[in-house]
Protein backbone atom coordinates (compact mmCIF):
# COMPACT_ATOMS: atom_id res chain seq x y z
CA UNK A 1 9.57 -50.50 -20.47
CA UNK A 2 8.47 -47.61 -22.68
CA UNK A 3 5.31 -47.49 -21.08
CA UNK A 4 6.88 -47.45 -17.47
CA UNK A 5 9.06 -44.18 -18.93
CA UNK A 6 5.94 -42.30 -20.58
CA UNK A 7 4.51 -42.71 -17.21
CA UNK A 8 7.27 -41.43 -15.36
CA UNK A 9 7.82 -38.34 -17.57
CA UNK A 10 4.27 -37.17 -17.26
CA UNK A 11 3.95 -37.29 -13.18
CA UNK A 12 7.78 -35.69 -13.53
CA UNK A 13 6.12 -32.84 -15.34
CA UNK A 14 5.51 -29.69 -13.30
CA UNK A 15 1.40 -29.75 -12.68
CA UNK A 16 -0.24 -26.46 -14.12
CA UNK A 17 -3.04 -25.32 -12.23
CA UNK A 18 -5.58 -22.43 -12.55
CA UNK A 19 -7.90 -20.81 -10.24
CA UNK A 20 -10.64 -17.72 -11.37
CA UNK A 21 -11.12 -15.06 -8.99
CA UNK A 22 -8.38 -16.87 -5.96
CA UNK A 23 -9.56 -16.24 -2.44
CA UNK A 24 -5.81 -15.79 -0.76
CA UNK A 25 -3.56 -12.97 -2.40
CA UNK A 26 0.14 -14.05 -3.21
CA UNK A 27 1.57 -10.58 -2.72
CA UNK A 28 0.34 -9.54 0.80
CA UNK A 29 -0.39 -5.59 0.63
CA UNK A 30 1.70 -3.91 2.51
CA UNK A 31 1.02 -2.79 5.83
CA UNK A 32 1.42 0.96 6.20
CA UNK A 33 2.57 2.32 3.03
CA UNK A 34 0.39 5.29 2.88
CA UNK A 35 -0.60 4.62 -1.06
CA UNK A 36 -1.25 1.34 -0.38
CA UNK A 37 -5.08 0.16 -1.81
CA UNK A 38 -6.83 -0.52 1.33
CA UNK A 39 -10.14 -0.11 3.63
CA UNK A 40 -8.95 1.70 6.59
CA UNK A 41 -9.44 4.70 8.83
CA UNK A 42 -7.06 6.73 10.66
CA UNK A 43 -7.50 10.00 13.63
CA UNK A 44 -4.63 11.83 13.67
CA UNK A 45 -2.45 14.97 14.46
CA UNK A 46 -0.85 16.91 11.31
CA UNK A 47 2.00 19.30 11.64
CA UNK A 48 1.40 20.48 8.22
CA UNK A 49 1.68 24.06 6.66
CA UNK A 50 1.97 25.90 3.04
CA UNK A 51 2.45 29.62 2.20
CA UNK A 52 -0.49 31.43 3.60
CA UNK A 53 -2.35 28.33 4.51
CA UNK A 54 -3.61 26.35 7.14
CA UNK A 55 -2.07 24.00 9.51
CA UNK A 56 -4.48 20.91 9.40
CA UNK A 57 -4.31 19.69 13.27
CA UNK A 58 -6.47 17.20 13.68
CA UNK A 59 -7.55 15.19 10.72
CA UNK A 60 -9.48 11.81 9.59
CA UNK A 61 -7.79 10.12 6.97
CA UNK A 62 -9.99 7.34 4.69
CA UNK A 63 -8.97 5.07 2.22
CA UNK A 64 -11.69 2.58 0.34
CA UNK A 65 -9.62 0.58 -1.94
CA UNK A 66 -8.60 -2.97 -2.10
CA UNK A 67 -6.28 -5.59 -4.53
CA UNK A 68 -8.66 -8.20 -6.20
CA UNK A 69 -7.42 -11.07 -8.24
CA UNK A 70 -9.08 -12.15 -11.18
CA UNK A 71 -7.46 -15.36 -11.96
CA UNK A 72 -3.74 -17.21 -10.86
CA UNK A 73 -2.15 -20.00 -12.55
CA UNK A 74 1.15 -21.53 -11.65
CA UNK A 75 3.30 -24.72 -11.65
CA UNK A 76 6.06 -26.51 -9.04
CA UNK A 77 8.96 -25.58 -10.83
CA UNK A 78 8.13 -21.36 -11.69
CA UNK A 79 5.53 -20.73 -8.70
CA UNK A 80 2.32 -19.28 -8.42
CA UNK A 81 1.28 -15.69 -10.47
CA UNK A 82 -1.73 -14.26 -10.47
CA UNK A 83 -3.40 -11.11 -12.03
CA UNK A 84 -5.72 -8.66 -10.78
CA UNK A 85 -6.86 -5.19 -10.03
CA UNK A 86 -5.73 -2.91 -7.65
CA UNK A 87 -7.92 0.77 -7.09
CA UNK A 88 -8.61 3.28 -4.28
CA UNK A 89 -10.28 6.59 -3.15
CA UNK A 90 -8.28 8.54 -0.17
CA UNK A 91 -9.45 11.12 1.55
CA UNK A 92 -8.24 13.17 3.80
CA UNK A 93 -10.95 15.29 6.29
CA UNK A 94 -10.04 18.30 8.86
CA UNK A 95 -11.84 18.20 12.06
CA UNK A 96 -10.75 21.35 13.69
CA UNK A 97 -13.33 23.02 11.22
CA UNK A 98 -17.05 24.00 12.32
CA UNK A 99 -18.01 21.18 9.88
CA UNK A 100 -16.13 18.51 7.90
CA UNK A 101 -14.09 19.96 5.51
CA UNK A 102 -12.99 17.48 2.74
CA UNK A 103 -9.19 18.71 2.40
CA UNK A 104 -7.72 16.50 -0.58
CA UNK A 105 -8.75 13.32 -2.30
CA UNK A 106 -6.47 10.68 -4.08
CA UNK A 107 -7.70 8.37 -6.84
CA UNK A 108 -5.79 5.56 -7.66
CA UNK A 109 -6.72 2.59 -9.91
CA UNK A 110 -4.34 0.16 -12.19
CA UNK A 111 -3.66 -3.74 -12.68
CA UNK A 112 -0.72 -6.07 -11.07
CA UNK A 113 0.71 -9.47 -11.61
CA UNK A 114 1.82 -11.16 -8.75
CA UNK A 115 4.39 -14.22 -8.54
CA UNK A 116 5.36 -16.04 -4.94
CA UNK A 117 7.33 -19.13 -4.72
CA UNK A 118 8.20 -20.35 -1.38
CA UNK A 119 9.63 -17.58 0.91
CA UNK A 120 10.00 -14.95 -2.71
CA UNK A 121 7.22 -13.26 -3.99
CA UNK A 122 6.50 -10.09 -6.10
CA UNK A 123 4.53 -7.58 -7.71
CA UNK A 124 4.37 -5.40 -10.76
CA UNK A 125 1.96 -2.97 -11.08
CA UNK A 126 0.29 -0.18 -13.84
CA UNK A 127 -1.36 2.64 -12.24
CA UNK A 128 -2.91 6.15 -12.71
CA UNK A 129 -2.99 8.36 -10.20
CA UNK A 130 -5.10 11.64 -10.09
CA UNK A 131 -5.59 14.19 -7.53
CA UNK A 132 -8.17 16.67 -6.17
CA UNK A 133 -8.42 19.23 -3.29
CA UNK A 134 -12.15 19.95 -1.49
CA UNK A 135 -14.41 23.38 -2.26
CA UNK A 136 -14.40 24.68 1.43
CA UNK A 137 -10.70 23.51 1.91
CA UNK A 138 -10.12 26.32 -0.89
CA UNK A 139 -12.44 28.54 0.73
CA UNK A 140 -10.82 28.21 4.25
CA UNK A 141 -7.25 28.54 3.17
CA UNK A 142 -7.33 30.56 -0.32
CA UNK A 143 -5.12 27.15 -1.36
CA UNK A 144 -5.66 26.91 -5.19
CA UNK A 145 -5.52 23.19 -6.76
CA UNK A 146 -3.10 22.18 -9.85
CA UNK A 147 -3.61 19.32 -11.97
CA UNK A 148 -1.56 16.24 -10.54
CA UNK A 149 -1.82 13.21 -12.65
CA UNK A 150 0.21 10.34 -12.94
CA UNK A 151 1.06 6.86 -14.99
CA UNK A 152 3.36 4.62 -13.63
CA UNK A 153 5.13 1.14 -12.64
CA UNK A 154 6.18 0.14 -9.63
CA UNK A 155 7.53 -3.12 -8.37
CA UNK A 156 8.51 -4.90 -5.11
CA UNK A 157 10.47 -8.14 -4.12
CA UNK A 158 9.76 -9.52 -0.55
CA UNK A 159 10.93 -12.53 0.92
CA UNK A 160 10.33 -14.20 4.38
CA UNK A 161 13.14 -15.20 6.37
CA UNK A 162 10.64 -16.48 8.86
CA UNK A 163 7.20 -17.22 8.81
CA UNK A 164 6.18 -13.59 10.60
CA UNK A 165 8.90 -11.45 9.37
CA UNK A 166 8.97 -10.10 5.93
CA UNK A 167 11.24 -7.99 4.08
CA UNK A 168 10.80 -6.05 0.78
CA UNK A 169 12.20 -3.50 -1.90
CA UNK A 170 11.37 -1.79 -5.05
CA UNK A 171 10.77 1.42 -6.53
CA UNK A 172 8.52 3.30 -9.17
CA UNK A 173 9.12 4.76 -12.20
CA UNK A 174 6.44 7.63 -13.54
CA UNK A 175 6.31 7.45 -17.60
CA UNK A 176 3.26 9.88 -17.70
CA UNK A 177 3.71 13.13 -14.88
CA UNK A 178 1.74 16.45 -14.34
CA UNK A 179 3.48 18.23 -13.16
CA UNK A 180 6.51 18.15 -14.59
CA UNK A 181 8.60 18.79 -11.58
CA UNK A 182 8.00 15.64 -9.54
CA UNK A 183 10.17 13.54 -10.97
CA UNK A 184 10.52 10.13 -12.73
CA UNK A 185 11.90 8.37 -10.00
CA UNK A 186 11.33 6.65 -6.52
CA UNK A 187 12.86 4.06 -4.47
CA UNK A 188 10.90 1.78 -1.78
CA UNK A 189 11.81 -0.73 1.00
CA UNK A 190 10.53 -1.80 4.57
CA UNK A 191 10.06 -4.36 6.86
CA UNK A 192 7.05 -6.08 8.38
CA UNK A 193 6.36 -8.64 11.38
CA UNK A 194 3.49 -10.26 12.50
CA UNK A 195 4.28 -13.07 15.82
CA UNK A 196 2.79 -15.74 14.50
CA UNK A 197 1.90 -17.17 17.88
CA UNK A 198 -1.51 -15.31 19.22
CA UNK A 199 -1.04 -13.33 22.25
CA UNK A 200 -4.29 -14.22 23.00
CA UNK A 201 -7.56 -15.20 21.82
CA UNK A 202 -6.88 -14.38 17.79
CA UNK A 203 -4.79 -11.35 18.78
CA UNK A 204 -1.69 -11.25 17.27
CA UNK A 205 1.31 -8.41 17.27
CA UNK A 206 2.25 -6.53 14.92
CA UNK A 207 4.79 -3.95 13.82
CA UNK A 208 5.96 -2.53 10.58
CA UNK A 209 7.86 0.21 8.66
CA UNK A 210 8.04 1.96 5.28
CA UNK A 211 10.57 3.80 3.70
CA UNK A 212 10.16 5.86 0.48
CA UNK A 213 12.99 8.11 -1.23
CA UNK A 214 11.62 9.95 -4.41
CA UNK A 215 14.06 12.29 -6.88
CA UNK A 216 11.70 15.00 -6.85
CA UNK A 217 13.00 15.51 -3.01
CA UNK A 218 16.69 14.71 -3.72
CA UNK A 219 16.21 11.25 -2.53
CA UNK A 220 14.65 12.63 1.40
CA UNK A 221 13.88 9.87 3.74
CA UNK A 222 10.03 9.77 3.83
CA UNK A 223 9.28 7.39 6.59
CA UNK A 224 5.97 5.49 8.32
CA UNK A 225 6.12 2.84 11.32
CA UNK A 226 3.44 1.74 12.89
CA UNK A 227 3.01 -0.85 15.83
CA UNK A 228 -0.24 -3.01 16.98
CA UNK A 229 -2.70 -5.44 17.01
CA UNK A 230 -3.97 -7.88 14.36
CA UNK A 231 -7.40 -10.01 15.33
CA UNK A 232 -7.83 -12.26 13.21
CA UNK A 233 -8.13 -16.73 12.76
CA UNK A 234 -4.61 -17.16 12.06
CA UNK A 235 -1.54 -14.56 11.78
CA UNK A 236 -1.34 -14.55 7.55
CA UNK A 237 -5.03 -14.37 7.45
CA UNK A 238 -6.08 -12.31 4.74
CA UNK A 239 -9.48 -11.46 6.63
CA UNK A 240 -8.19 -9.49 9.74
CA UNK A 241 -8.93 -6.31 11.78
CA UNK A 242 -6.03 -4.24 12.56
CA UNK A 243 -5.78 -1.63 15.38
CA UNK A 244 -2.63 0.40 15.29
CA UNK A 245 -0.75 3.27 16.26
CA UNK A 246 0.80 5.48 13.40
CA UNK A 247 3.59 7.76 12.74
CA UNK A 248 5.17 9.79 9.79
CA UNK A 249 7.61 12.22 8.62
CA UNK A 250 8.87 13.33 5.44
CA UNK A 251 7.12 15.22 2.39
CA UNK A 252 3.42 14.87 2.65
CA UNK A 253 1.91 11.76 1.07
CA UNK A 254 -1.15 13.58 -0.21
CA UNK A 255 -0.47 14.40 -3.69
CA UNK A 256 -1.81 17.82 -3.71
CA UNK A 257 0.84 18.76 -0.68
CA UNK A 258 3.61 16.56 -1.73
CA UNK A 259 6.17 19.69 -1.68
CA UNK A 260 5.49 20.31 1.81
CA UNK A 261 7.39 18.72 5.19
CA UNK A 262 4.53 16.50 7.01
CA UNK A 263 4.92 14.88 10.63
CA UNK A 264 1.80 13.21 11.70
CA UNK A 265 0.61 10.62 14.54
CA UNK A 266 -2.44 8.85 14.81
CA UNK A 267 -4.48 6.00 15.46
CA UNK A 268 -5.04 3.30 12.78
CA UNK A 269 -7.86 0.75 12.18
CA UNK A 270 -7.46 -1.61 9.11
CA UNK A 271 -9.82 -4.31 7.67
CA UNK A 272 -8.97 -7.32 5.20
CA UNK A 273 -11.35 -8.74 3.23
């Protein structure tokens, strides 16, 4: 009989498992926050301005980046965490110009534990942030570059009321800012779908939207949405191809313009790896 119990307690016991380098992500990125680490490439229209400057029209927005686990571990009764690293290079190109003027660049890189348990999941992050404006963008518009630099946390809670529809909110907190005028303090939240059914052939729909508020703008709605198409083998593939159209307003969400009011419209093309 005692033998019969031991037995019973061990398969009762939750079963720890651990996995170096995991293929799948637990926390999906998300889809069009614009400091999100990702490889993608946008054409679009900027109604952007600063004292004395230059309204950027037509611009080509790159990001290089990606979030790569190193290792996840988890059990039945907590759920499934993994850690990783999270970095990426954004740059931001005019194209009205005679060549192609390099107007800002953002360089991001930090490290995130992630947690997901059936429709929950999370992520914490620890990031630096620096920021840099092109020669010839100086040249062109006699803009001069300050030193932006900043450490921070964020974290985000999503959950999934259905299998295409997710919903998440969070916020950052800056422990390390230069300048010293933008604040400590930013709140985050948006919603994503993906129909889970293909339209056709490995196309699937998508739509999405992302809301930021930070202090340093008395809590301004800064907003992105975006609408599309998603090719890829299944719907919550993490390999995928994205083709979508993209809007914004609020403060810019380059960090050497983040003062100034930014509408912009574009076309969107995102790859998962």
């Amino acid at each position: 009989m005692k033998k019969i119990f031991v037995l019973l307690m061990v398969f009762a016991m939750p079963v720890l498992s651990f996995e170096i380098v995991p293929e799948k992500v637990l926390f999906t990125p998300l889809m069009v926050d614009p400091a999100e680490s990702r490889m993608s490439g946008m054409y679009g229209f900027y109604d952007m301005s600063h004292e004395g400057g230059l309204t950027l029209g037509n611009v080509g927005n790159v990001s290089i980046g990606s979030h790569r686990p190193f290792f996840g571990w988890g059990t039945q009764s907590t759920g499934q965490w993994q850690f990783g690293v999270d970095a990426a290079a954004k740059m931001q190109f005019m194209l009205d110009q005679p060549s192609l003027v390099l107007a800002q660049s953002d360089y991001s890189f930090g490290f995130d534990l992630a947690w997901k348990k059936n429709k929950w999941s999370s992520r914490i992050r620890a990031y630096h942030v620096s920021s840099h404006l092109g020669d010839e963008y100086m040249e062109a518009t006699g803009f001069t570059r300050f030193q932006y630099n900043t450490e921070g946390f964020d974290m985000l809670v999503a959950y999934r009321p259905t299998d295409g529809l997710r919903f998440y909110a969070g916020g950052d907190y800056y422990f390390n800012i230069d300048p010293a005028d933008i604040g400590t303090n930013m709140a985050h939240f948006g919603a994503e779908y993906i129909h889970p059914t293909p339209l056709f052939a490995n196309t699937y729909f998508v739509m999405a939207s992302d809301f930021k508020l930070y202090e340093r703008n008395k809590y301004d709605f800064n907003t992105t949405a975006a609408m599309g198409f998603q090719f890829s083998k299944a719907f919550d593939d993490d390999r995928f191809i994205r083709l979508m159209l993209e809007g914004y307003t609020g403060s810019s969400p380059h960090t050497q313009f983040y003062y100034t009011e930014t509408n912009y419209y574009g076309v969107t093309l995102q790859f998962g790896f």
